[in-house]
Protein backbone atom coordinates (compact mmCIF):
# COMPACT_ATOMS: atom_id res chain seq x y z
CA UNK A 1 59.71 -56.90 -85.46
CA UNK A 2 57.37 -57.45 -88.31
CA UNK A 3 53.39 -58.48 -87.84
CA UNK A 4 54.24 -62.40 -89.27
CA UNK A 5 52.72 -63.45 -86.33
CA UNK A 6 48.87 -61.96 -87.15
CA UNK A 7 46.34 -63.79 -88.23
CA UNK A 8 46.24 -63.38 -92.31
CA UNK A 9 42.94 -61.95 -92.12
CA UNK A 10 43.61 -59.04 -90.01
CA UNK A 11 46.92 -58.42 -91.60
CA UNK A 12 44.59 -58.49 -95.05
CA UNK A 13 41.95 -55.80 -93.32
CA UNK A 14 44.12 -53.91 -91.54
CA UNK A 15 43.53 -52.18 -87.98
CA UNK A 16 40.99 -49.17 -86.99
CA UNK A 17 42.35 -46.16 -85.98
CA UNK A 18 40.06 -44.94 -82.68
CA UNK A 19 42.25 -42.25 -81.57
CA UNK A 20 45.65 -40.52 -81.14
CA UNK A 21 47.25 -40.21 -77.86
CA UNK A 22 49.39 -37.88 -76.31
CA UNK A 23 52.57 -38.41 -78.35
CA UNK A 24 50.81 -37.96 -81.43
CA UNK A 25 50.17 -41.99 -81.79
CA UNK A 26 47.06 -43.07 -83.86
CA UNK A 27 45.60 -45.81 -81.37
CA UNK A 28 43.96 -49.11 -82.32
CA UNK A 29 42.86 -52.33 -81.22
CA UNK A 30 42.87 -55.50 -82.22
CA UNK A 31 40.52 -57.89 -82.27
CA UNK A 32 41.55 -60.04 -79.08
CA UNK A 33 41.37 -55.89 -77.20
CA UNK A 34 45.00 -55.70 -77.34
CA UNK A 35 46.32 -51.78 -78.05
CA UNK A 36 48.53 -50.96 -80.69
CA UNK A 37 50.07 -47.39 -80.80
CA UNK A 38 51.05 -46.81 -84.76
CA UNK A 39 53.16 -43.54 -85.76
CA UNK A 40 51.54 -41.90 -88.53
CA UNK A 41 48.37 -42.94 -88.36
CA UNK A 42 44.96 -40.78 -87.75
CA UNK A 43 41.71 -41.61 -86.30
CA UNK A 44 38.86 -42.97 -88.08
CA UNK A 45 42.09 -44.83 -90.76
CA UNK A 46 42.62 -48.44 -91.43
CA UNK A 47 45.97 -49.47 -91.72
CA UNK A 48 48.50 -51.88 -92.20
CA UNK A 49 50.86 -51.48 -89.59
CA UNK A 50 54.90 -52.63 -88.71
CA UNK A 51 55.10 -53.56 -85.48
CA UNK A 52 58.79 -53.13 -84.04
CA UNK A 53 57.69 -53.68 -80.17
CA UNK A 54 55.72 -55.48 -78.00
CA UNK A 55 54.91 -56.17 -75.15
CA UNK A 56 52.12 -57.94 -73.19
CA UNK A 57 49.19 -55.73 -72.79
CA UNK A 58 50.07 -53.32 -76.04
CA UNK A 59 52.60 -52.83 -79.00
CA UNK A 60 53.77 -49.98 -81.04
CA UNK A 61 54.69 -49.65 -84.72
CA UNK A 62 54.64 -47.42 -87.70
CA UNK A 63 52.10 -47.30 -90.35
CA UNK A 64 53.00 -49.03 -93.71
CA UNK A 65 50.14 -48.29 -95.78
CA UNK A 66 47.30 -46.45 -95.43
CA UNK A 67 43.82 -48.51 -97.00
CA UNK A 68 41.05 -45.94 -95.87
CA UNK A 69 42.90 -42.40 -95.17
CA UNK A 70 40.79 -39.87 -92.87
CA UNK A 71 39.22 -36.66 -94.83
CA UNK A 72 41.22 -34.91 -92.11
CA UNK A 73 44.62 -36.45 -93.74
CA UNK A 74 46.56 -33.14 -95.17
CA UNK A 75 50.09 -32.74 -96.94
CA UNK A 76 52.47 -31.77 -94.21
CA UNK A 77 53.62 -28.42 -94.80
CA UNK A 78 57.30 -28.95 -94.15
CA UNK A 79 59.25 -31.64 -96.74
CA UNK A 80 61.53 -32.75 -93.68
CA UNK A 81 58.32 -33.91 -92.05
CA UNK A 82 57.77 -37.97 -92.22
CA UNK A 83 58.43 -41.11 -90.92
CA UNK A 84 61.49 -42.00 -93.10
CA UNK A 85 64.63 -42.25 -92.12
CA UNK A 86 66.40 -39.15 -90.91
CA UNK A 87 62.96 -37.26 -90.90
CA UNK A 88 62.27 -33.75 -88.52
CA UNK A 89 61.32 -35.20 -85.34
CA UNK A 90 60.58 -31.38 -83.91
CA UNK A 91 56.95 -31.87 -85.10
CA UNK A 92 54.48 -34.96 -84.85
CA UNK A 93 51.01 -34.12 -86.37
CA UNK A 94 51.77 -32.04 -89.30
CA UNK A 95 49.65 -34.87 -91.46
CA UNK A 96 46.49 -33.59 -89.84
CA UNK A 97 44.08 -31.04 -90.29
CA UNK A 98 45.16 -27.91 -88.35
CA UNK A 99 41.41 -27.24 -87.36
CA UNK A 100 40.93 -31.09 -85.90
CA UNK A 101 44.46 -30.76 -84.16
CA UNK A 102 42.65 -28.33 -81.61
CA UNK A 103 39.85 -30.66 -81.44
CA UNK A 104 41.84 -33.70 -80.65
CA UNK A 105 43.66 -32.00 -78.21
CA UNK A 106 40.19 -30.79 -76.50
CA UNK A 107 39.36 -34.23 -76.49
CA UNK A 108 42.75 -35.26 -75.00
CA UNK A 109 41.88 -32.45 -71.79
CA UNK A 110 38.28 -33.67 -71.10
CA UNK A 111 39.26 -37.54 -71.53
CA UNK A 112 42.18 -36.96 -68.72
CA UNK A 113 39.85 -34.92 -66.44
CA UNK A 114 37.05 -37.57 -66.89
CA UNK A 115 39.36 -40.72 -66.80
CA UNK A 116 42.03 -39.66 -64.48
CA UNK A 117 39.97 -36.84 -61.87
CA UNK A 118 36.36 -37.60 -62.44
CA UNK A 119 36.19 -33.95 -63.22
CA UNK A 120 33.89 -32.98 -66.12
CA UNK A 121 33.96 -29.32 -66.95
CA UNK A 122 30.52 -27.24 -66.49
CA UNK A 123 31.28 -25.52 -70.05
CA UNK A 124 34.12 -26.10 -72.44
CA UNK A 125 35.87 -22.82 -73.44
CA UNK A 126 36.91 -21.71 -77.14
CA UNK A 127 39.97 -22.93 -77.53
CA UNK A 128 42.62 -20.35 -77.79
CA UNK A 129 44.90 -20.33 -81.02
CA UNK A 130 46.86 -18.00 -83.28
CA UNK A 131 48.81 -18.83 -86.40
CA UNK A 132 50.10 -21.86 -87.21
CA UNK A 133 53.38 -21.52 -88.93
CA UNK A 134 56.04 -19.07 -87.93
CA UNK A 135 54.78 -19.24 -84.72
CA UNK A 136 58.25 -20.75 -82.70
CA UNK A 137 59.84 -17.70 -81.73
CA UNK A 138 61.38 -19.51 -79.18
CA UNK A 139 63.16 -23.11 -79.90
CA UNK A 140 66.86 -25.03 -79.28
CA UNK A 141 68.30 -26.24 -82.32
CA UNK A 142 71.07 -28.31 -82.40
CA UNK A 143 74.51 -28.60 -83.97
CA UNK A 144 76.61 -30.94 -85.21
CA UNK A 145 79.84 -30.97 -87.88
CA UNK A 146 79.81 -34.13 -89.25
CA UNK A 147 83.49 -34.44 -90.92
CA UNK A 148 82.71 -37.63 -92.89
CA UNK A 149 79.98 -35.54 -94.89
CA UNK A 150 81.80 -32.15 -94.77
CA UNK A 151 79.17 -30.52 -93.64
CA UNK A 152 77.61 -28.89 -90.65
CA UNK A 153 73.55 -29.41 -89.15
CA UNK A 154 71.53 -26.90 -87.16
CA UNK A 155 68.40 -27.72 -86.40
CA UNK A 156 66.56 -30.33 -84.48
CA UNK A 157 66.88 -33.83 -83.80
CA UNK A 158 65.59 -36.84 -86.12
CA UNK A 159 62.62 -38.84 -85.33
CA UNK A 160 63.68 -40.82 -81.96
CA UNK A 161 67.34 -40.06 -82.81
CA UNK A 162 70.15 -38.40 -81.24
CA UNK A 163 71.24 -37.54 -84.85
CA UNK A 164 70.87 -34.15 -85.96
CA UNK A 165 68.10 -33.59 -88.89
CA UNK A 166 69.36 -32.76 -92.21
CA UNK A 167 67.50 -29.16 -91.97
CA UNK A 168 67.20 -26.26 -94.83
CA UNK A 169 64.17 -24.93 -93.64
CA UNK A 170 61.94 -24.82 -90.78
CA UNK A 171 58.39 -23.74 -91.48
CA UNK A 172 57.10 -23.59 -87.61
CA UNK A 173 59.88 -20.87 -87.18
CA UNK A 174 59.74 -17.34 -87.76
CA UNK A 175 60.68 -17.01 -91.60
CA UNK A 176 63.73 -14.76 -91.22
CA UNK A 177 65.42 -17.46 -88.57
CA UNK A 178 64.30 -20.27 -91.25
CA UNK A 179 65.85 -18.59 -94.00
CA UNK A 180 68.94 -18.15 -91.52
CA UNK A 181 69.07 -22.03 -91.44
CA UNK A 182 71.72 -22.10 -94.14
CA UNK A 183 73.57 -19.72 -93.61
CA UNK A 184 74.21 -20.37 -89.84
CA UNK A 185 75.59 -23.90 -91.59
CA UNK A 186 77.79 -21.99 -92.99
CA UNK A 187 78.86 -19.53 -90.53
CA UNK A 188 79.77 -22.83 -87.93
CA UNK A 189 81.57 -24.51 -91.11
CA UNK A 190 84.06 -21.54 -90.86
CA UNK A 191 84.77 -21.39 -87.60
CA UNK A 192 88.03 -22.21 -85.63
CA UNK A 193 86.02 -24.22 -82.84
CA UNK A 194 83.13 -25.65 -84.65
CA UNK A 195 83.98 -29.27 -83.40
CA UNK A 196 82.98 -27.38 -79.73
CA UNK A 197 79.60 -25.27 -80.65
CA UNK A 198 76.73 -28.27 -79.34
CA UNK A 199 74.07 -26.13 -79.81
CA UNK A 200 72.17 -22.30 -80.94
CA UNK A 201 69.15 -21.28 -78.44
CA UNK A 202 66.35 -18.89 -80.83
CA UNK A 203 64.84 -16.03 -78.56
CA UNK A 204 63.07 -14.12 -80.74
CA UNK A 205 61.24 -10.83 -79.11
CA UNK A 206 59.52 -7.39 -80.69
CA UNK A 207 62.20 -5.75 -82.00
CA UNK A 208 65.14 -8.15 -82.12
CA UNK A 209 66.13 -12.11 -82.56
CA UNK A 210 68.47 -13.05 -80.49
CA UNK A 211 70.60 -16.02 -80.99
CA UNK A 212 72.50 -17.69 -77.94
CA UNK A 213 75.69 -19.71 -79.05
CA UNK A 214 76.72 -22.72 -76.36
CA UNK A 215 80.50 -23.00 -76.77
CA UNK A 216 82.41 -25.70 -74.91
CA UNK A 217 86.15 -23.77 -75.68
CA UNK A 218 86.67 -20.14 -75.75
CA UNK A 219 86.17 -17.92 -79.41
CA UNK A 220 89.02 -17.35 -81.10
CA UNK A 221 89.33 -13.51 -82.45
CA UNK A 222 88.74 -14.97 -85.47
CA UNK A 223 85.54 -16.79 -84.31
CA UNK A 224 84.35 -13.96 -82.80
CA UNK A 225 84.84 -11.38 -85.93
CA UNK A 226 82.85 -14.23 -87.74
CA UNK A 227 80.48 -13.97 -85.55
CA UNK A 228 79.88 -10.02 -85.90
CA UNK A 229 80.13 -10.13 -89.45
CA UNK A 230 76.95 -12.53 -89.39
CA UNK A 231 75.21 -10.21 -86.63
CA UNK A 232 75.72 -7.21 -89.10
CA UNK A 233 74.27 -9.04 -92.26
CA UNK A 234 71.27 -10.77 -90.68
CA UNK A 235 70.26 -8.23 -88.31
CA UNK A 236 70.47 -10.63 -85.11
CA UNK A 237 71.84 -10.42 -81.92
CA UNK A 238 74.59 -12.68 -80.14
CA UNK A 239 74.87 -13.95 -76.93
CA UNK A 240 77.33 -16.68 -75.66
CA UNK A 241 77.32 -19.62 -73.38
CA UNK A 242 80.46 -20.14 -72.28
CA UNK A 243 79.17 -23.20 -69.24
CA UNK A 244 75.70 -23.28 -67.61
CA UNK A 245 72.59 -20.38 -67.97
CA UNK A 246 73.60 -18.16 -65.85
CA UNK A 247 77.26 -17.53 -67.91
CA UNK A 248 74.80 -15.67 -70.80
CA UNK A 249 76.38 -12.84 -71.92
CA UNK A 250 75.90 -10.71 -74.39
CA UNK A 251 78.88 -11.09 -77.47
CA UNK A 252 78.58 -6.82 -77.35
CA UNK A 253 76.53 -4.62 -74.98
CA UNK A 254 74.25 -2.20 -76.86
CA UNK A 255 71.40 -2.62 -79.21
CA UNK A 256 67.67 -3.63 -78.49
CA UNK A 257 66.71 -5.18 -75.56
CA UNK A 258 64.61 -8.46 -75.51
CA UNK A 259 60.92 -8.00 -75.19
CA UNK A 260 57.74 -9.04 -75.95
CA UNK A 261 54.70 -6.82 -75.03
CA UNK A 262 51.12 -7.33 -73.33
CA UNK A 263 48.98 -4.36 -75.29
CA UNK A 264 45.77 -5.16 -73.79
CA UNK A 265 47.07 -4.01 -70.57
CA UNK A 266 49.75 -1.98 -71.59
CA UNK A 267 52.68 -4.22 -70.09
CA UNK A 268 56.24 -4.51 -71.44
CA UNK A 269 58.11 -7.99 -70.61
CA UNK A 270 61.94 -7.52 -70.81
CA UNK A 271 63.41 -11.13 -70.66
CA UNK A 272 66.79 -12.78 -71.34
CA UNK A 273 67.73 -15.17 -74.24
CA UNK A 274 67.82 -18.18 -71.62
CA UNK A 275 64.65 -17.29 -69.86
CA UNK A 276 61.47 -19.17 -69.96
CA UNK A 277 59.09 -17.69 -72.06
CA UNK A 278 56.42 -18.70 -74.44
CA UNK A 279 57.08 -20.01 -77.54
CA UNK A 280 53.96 -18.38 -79.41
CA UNK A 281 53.27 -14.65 -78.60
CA UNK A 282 50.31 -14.12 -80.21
CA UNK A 283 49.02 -17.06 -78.10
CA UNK A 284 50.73 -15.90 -75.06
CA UNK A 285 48.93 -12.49 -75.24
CA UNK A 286 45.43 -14.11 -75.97
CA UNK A 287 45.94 -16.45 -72.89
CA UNK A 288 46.91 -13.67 -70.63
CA UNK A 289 44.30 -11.39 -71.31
CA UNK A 290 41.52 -15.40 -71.01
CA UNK A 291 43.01 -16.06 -67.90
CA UNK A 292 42.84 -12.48 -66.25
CA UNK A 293 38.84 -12.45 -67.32
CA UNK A 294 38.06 -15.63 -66.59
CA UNK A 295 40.08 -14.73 -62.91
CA UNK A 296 37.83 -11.20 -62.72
CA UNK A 297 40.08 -9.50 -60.14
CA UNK A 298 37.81 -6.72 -58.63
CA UNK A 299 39.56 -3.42 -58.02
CA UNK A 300 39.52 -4.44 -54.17
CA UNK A 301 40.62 -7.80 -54.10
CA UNK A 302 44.29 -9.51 -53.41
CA UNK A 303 45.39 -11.90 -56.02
CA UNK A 304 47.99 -14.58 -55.48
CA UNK A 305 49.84 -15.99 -58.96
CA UNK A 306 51.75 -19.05 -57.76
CA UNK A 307 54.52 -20.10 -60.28
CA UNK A 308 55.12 -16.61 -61.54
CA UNK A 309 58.49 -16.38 -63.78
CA UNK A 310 58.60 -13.15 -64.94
CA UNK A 311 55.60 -11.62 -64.31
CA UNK A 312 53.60 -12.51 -67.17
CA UNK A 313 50.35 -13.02 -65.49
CA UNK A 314 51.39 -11.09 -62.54
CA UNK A 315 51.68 -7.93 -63.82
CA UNK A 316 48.31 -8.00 -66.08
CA UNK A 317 46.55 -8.87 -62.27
CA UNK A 318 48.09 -5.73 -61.06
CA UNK A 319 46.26 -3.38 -63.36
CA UNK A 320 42.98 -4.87 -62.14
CA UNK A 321 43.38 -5.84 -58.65
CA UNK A 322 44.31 -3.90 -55.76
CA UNK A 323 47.11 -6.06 -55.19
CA UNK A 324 49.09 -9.03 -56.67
CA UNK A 325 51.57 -11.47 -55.24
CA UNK A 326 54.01 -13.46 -57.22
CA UNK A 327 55.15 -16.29 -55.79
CA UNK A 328 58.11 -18.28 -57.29
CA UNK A 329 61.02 -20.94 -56.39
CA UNK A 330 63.76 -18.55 -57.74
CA UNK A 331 65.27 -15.91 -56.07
CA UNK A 332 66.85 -14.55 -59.21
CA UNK A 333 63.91 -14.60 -61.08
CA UNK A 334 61.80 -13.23 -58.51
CA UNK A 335 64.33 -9.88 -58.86
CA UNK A 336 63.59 -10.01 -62.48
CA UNK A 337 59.88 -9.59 -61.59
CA UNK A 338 60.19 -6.97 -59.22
CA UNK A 339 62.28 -4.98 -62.33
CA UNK A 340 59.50 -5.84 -64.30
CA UNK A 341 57.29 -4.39 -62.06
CA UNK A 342 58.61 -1.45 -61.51
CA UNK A 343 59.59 -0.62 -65.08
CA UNK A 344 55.91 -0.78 -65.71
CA UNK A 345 55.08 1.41 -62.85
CA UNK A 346 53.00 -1.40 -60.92
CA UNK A 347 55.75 -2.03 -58.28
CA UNK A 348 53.11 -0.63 -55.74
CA UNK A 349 50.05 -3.02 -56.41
CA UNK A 350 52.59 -6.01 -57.64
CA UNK A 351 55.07 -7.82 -54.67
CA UNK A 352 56.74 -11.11 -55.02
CA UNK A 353 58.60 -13.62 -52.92
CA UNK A 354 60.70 -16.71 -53.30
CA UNK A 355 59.25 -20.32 -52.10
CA UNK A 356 59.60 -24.48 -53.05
CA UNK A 357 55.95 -24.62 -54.31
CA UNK A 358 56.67 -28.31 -54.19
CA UNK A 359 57.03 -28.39 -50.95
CA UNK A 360 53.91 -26.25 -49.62
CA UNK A 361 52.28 -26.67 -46.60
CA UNK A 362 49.57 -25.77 -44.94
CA UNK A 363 50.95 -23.18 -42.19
CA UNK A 364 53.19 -22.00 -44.75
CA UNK A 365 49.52 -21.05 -47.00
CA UNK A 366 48.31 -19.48 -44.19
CA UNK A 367 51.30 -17.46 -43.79
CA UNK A 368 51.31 -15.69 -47.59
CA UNK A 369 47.47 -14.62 -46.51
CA UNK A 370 44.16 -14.69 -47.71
CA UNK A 371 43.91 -14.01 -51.58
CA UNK A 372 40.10 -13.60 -53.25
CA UNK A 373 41.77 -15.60 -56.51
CA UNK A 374 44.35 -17.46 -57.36
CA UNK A 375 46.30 -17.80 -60.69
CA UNK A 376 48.48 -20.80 -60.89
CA UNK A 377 50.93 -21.46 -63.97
CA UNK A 378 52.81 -24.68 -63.03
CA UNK A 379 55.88 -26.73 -64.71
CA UNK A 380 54.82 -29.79 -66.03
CA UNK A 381 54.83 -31.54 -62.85
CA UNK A 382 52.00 -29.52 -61.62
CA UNK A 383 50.85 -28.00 -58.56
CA UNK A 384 50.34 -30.96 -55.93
CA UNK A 385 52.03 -29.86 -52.98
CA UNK A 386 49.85 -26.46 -53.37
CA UNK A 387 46.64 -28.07 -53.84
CA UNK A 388 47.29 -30.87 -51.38
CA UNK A 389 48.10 -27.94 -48.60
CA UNK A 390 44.97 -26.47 -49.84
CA UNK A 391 42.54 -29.63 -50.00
CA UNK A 392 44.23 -30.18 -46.08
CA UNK A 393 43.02 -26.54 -45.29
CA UNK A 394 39.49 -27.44 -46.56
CA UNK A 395 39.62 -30.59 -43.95
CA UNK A 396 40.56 -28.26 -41.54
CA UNK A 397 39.50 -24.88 -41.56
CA UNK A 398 41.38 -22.49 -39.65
CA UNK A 399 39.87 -19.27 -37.88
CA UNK A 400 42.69 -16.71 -39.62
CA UNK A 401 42.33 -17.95 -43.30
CA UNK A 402 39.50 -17.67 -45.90
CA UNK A 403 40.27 -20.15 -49.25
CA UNK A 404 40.22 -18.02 -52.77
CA UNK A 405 36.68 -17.80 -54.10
CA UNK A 406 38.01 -18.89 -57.33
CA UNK A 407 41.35 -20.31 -59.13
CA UNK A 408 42.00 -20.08 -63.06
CA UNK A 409 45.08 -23.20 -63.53
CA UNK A 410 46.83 -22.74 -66.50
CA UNK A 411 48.42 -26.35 -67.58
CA UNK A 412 51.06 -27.45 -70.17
CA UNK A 413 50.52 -31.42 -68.70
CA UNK A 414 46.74 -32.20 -68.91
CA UNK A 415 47.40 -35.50 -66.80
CA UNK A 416 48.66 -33.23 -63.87
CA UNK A 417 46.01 -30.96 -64.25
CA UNK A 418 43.20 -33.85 -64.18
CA UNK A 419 45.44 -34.96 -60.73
CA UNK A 420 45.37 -31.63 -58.96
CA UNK A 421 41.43 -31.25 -60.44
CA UNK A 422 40.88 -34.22 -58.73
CA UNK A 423 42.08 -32.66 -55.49
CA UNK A 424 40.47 -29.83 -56.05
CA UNK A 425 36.55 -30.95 -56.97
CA UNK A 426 37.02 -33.87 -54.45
CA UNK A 427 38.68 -32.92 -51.50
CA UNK A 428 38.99 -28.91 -51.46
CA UNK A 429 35.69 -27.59 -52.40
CA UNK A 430 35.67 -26.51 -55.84
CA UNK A 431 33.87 -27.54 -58.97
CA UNK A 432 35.30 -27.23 -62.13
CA UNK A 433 33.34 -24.43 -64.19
CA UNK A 434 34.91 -24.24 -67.09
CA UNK A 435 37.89 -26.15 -69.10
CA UNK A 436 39.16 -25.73 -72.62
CA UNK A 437 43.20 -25.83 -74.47
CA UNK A 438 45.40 -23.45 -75.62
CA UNK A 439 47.29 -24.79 -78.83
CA UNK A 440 50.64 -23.08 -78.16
CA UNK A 441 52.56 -25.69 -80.28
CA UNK A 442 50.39 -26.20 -83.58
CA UNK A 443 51.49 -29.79 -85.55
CA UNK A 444 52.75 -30.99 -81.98
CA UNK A 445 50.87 -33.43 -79.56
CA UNK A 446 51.35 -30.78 -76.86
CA UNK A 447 48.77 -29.79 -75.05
CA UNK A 448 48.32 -26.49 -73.07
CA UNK A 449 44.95 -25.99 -71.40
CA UNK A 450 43.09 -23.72 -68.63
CA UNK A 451 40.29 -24.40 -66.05
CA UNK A 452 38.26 -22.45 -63.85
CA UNK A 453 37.41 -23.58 -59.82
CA UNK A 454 35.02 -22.06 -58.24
CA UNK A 455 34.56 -22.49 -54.42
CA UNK A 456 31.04 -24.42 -53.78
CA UNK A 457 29.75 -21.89 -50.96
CA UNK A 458 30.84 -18.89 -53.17
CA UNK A 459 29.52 -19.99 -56.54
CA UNK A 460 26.15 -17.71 -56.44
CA UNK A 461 28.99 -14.86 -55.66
CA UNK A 462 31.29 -15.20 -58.73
């Protein structure tokens, strides 16, 4: 749909950009307070805009021509970044300023905790960043052999497409797997099954990139040789998929195992290909190391981390508290914790169990024990069932149970986070001390953030 049906004076001014929201969307209004969401456009802009939906109470559209651009407008550093057809759709923001990208997304954090919680941080934190290109060292890319063009794609989708993305290079990747872009093209143009190879999973760690191959038919010989032969000249490893996650396998056993390392602590994380772990490593270690001193574990306390995977923040806790629990909904993962554990010598101060943390309760909170602090990393769905059970403990205190003195919530969903704040400030007893994001994905509208809760009767305490 086009804008034919605005007034000729605003079509001739344009709209004001106020904002960008959560998918990246600059955010205007016009003049009878109607919201239009336009792709491509940046706060503080006028713009013409064409509007291809709309509904009653807002529409959305892409920018056709910018009439006053922002100071804060940059050349995206990636030439398959754009709103034209067939464009990159792995990134949204690459137009703005790296530098204001952390400061919308602060503003995105405190408007959800004020708007959605009530919740308004005692002091905003630095945000927490690292480099912003070459960062992905973890990332899906898709593939596709398209016969009609003779060719094959690897690499991410289009802008809201299921298409594949014509890709040679990929700037937010590591610059050996970019360069590899190409090549892999290649490598899936000469195999015997490339009609059957949907996708390549990127796990890159310390001393070796893996690269997971999903294959809907089994390797030929052939295939396979081709495969070794590409292993050998790139320096990469190979795993296959042969169905779901847990049929990873290695294409040959040997070589350097998958790691990524914690030095500030002196922790090594071994991890699979199809594990979750974070994309940015430098970020990841500068979280970990926020997160366990905004926590301050003293030598005698417990700590609980609910949501654990791996052990990432579990393991740090354990060289500073007398003891850590990991709590997580998988059983196999919760083994792969323990091996962390022990491979790190901390299997003594660092314990973990299995448990639905979306289904928590109450008795089942008294049960794991008291814990002086409380780390919680949750999937984007948050932690309500946990801080529902708690906020019910709060109502009704029982005799056997003291509530942690203080909780640091690490978030990749700031409107779950503002939800469970709510809980938290309103009904459980906490304020919210501190707040600020972690920009894991630079030139995305993702948003990572932590806060700090501090129990009311223990704040002169902490």
């Amino acid at each position: 749909m086009s804008t034919e049906a605005t007034p000729p004076d605003e079509v001739a001014a344009g709209l004001l950009v106020d904002s960008l929201d959560l998918e990246g969307q600059g955010v205007a209004r016009r003049p009878d307070g109607k919201v239009v969401f336009i792709e491509g456009a940046l706060p503080g802009e006028r713009v013409h805009v064409n509007v291809h939906r709309r509904k009653n109470q807002w529409e959305q559209g892409v920018v056709t021509e910018v009439l006053r651009s922002s100071p804060l407008r940059v050349t995206p550093g990636c030439p398959h970044f754009g709103l034209h057809p067939g464009a990159c759709g792995g990134c949204k923001i690459q137009h703005l300023d790296a530098a204001a990208q952390v400061a919308v997304k602060q503003r995105v954090l405190e408007d959800n905790l004020q708007h959605l919680a009530k919740v308004r941080p005692e002091t905003v934190l630095r945000p927490i960043q690292g480099p912003t290109w070459g960062y992905r060292q973890r990332a899906r890319l898709s593939v596709r052999h398209v016969v009609r063009k003779g060719t094959v794609l690897v690499g991410f989708h289009e802008r809201k497409s299921r298409y594949v993305a014509d890709m040679q290079q990929c700037p937010v990747l590591p610059a050996a797997v970019s360069r590899m872009l190409m090549p892999l093209r290649e490598l899936i143009g000469a195999m015997d099954q490339r009609d059957r190879l949907p996708q390549i999973e990127l796990a890159s760690g310390d001393d070796v990139i893996a690269l997971v191959l999903r294959h809907l038919e089994p390797l030929t010989a052939g295939d396979l040789q081709r495969l070794r032969d590409f292993a050998a000249a790139h320096g990469v490893q190979w795993w296959l998929q042969p169905k779901g996650p847990d049929t990873v396998h290695l294409l040959d056993e040997g070589g350097p195992v998958l790691r990524y390392a914690l030095p500030e602590f002196g922790v090594q994380m071994p991890f699979r290909p199809t594990d979750f772990t974070q994309v940015n490593p430098q970020v990841n270690a500068v979280l970990v190391g926020t997160a366990v001193r905004q926590l301050d574990p003293r030598p005698h306390e417990r700590v609980i981390d609910w949501f654990c995977g791996l052990g990432n923040f579990t393991l740090p806790l354990a060289t500073r508290a007398a003891q850590v629990l990991g709590i997580e909904g998988s059983e196999t993962l919760v083994a792969r914790a323990r091996d962390n554990a022990r491979l790190n010598g901390l299997d003594g101060k660092a314990t973990f169990a299995a448990r639905n943390l979306f289904e928590m309760t109450p008795a089942q909170l008294v049960a794991d024990g008291t814990a002086q602090r409380w780390l919680i990393d949750p999937p984007r769905e948050g932690a309500f069932a946990l801080v529902k059970a708690l906020a019910d403990l709060h109502a009704e205190p029982p005799t056997d149970w003291q509530p942690p003195s203080r909780i640091v919530y690490v978030s990749c969903n700031p409107a779950t986070l503002a939800r469970d704040a709510g809980l938290l400030v309103h009904q459980a007893g906490y304020r919210c001390t501190a707040a600020g994001i972690v920009n894991m994905f630079p030139h995305t509208a993702h948003v990572e953030s932590v806060a700090v809760f501090d129990r009311l009767a223990e704040t002169s305490n902490t």
